[in-house]
C-alpha atoms as a PDB file:
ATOM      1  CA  UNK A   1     -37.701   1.570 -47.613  1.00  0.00           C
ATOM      2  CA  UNK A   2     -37.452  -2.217 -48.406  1.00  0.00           C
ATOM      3  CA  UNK A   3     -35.163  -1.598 -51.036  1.00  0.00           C
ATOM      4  CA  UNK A   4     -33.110   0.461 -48.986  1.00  0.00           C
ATOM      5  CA  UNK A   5     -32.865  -1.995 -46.530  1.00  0.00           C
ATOM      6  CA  UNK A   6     -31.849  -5.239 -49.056  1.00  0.00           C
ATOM      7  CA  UNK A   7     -29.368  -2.901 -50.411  1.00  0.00           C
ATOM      8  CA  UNK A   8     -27.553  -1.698 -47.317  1.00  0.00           C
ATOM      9  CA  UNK A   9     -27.541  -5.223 -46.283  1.00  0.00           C
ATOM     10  CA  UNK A  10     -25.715  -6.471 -49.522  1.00  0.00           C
ATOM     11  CA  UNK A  11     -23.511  -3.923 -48.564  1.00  0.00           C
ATOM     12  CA  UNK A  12     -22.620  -4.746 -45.083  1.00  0.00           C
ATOM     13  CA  UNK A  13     -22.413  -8.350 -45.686  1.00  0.00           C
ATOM     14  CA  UNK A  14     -21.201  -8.577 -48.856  1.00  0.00           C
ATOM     15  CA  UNK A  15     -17.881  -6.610 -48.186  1.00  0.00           C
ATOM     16  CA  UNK A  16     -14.124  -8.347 -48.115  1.00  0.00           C
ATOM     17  CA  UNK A  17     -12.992  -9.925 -44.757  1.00  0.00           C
ATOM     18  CA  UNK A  18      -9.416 -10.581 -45.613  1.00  0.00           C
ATOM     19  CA  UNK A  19      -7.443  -9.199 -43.568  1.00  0.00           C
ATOM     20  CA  UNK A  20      -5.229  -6.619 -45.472  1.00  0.00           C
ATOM     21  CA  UNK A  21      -1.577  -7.901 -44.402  1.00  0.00           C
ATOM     22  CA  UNK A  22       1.628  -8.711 -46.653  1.00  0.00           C
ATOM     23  CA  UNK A  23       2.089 -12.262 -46.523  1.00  0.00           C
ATOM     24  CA  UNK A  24       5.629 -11.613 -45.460  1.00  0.00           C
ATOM     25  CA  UNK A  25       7.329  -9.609 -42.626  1.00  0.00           C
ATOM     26  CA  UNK A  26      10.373  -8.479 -42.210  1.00  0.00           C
ATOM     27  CA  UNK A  27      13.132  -9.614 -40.003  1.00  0.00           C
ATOM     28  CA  UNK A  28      16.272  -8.179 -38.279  1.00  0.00           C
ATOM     29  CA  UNK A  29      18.695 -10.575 -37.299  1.00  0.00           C
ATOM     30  CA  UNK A  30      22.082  -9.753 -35.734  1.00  0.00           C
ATOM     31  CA  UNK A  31      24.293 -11.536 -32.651  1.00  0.00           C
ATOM     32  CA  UNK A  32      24.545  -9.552 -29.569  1.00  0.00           C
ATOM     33  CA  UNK A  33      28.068  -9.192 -29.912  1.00  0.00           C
ATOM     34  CA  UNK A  34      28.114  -7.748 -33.330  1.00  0.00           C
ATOM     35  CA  UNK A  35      29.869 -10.702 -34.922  1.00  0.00           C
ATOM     36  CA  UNK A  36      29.171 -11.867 -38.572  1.00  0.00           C
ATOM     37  CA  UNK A  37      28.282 -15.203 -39.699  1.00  0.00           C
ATOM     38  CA  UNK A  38      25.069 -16.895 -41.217  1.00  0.00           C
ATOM     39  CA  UNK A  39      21.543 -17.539 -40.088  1.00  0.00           C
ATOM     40  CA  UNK A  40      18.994 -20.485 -41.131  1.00  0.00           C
ATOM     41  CA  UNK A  41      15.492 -19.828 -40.432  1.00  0.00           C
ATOM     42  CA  UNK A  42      12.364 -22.004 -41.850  1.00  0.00           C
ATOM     43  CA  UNK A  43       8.643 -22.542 -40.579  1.00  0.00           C
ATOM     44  CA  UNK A  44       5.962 -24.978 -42.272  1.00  0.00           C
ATOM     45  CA  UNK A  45       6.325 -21.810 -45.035  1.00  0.00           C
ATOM     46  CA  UNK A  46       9.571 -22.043 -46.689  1.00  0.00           C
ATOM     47  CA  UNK A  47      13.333 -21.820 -45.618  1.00  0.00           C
ATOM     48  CA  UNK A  48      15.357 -18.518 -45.568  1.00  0.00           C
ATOM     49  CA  UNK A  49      19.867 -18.060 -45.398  1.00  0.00           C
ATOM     50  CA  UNK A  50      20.595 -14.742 -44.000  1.00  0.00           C
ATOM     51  CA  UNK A  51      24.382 -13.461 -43.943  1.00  0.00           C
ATOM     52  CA  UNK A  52      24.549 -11.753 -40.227  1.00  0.00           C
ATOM     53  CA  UNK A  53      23.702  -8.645 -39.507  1.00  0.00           C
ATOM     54  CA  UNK A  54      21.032  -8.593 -42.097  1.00  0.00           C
ATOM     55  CA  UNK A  55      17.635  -8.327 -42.623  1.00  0.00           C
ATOM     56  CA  UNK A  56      14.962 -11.258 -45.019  1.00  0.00           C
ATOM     57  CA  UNK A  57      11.851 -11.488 -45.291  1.00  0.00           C
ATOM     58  CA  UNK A  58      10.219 -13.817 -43.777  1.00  0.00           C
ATOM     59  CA  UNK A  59       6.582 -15.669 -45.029  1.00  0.00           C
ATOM     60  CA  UNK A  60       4.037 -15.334 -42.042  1.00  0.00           C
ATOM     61  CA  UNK A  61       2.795 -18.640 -40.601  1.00  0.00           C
ATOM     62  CA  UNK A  62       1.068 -20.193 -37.667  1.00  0.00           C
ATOM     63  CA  UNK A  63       4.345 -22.838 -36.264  1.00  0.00           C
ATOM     64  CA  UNK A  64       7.433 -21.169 -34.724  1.00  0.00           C
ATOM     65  CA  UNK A  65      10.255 -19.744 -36.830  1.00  0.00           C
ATOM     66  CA  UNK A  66      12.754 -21.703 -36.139  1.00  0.00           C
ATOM     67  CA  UNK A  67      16.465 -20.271 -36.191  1.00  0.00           C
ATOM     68  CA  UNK A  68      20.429 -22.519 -36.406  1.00  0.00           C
ATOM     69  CA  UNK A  69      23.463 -19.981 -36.274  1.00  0.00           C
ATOM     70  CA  UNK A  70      26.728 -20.237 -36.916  1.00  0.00           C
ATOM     71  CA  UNK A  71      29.412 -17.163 -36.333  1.00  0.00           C
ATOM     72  CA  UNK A  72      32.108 -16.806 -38.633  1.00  0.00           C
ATOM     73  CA  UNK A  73      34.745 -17.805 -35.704  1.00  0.00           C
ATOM     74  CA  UNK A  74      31.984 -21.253 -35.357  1.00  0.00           C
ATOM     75  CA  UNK A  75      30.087 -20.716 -32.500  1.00  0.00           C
ATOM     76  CA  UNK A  76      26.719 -21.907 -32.931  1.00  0.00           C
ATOM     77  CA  UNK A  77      23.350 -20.677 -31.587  1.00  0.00           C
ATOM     78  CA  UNK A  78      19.591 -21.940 -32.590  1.00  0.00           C
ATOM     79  CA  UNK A  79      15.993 -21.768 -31.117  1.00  0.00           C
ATOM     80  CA  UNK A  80      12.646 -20.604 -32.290  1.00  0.00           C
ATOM     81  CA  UNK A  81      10.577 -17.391 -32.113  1.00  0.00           C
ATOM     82  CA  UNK A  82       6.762 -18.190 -31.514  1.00  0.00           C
ATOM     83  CA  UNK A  83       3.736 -17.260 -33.856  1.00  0.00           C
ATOM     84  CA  UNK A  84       1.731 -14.841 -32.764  1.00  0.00           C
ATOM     85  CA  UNK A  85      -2.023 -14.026 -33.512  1.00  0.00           C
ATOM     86  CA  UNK A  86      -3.414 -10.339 -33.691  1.00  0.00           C
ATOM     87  CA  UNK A  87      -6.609 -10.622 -31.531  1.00  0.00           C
ATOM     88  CA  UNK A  88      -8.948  -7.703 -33.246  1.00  0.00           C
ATOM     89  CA  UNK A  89      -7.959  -8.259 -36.428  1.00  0.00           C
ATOM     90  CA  UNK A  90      -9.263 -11.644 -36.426  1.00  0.00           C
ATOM     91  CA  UNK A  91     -12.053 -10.403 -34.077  1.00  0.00           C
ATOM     92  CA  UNK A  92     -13.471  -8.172 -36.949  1.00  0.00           C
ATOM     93  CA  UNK A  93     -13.100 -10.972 -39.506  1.00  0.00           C
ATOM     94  CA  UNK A  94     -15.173 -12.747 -37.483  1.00  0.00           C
ATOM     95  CA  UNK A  95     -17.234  -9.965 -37.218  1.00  0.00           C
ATOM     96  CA  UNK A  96     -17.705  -9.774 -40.764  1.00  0.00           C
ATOM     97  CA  UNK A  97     -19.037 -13.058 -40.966  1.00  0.00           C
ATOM     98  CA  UNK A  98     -15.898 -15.146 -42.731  1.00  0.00           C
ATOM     99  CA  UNK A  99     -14.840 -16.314 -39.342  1.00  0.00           C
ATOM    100  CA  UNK A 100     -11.592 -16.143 -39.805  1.00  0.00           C
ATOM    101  CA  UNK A 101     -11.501 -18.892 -42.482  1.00  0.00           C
ATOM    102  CA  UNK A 102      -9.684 -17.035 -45.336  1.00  0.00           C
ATOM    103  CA  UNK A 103      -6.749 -15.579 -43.421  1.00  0.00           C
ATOM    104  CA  UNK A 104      -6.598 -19.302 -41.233  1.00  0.00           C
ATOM    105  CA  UNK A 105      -5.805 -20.161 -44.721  1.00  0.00           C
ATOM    106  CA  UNK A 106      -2.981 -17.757 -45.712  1.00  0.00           C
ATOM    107  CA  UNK A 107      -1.850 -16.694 -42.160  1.00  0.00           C
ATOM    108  CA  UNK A 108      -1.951 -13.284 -42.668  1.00  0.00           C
ATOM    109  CA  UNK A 109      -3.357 -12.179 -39.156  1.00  0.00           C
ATOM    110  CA  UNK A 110       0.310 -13.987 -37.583  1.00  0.00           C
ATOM    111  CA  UNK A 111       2.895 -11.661 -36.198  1.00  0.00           C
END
């Protein structure tokens, strides 16, 4: 029964708390009007050019994406979109005893 016990213990607490997201996520970017043009985003992660409509993907991290516009015809437009955090999945990394230091790290639990 001891044995039993160390074991199933190595087993609970031993297992992987990263949470299992891609490191990037995808983003849709288009102007309301449906005009073309080009998009700059960046974030403490890297920077990304988008030709409008289009889609990039975008690295996850914990400061705003930040956004400057420019239609084809030169109107400009530029602002941020604010980092997120998924509640239970960081609940159950804390829960699983890394407390959330591993995905702090990579930013993997940011929408």
């Amino acid at each position: 029964m001891k044995k039993f016990i160390t074991l199933a213990s190595m087993v609970v607490l031993g297992g992987c708390a990263t949470i299992v997201n891609d490191a990037n996520i995808p983003v849709t970017a288009s102007f309301s009007d449906g005009s073309e043009g080009t998009c700059e985003f960046t974030n403490k992660r890297g920077m990304w050019n988008l030709n409008m409509p289009g889609r990039a993907m975008i690295r996850r991290s914990d400061d705003a994406l930040m956004y400057r516009c420019e239609t084809e015809d030169g109107r400009k437009a530029s602002g941020s979109v604010e980092s997120e955090m998924e509640g239970a999945k960081l609940g159950a990394s804390v829960l699983f005893f890394d407390l959330g230091i591993t995905d702090a790290i990579t930013d993997k639990h940011r929408t």
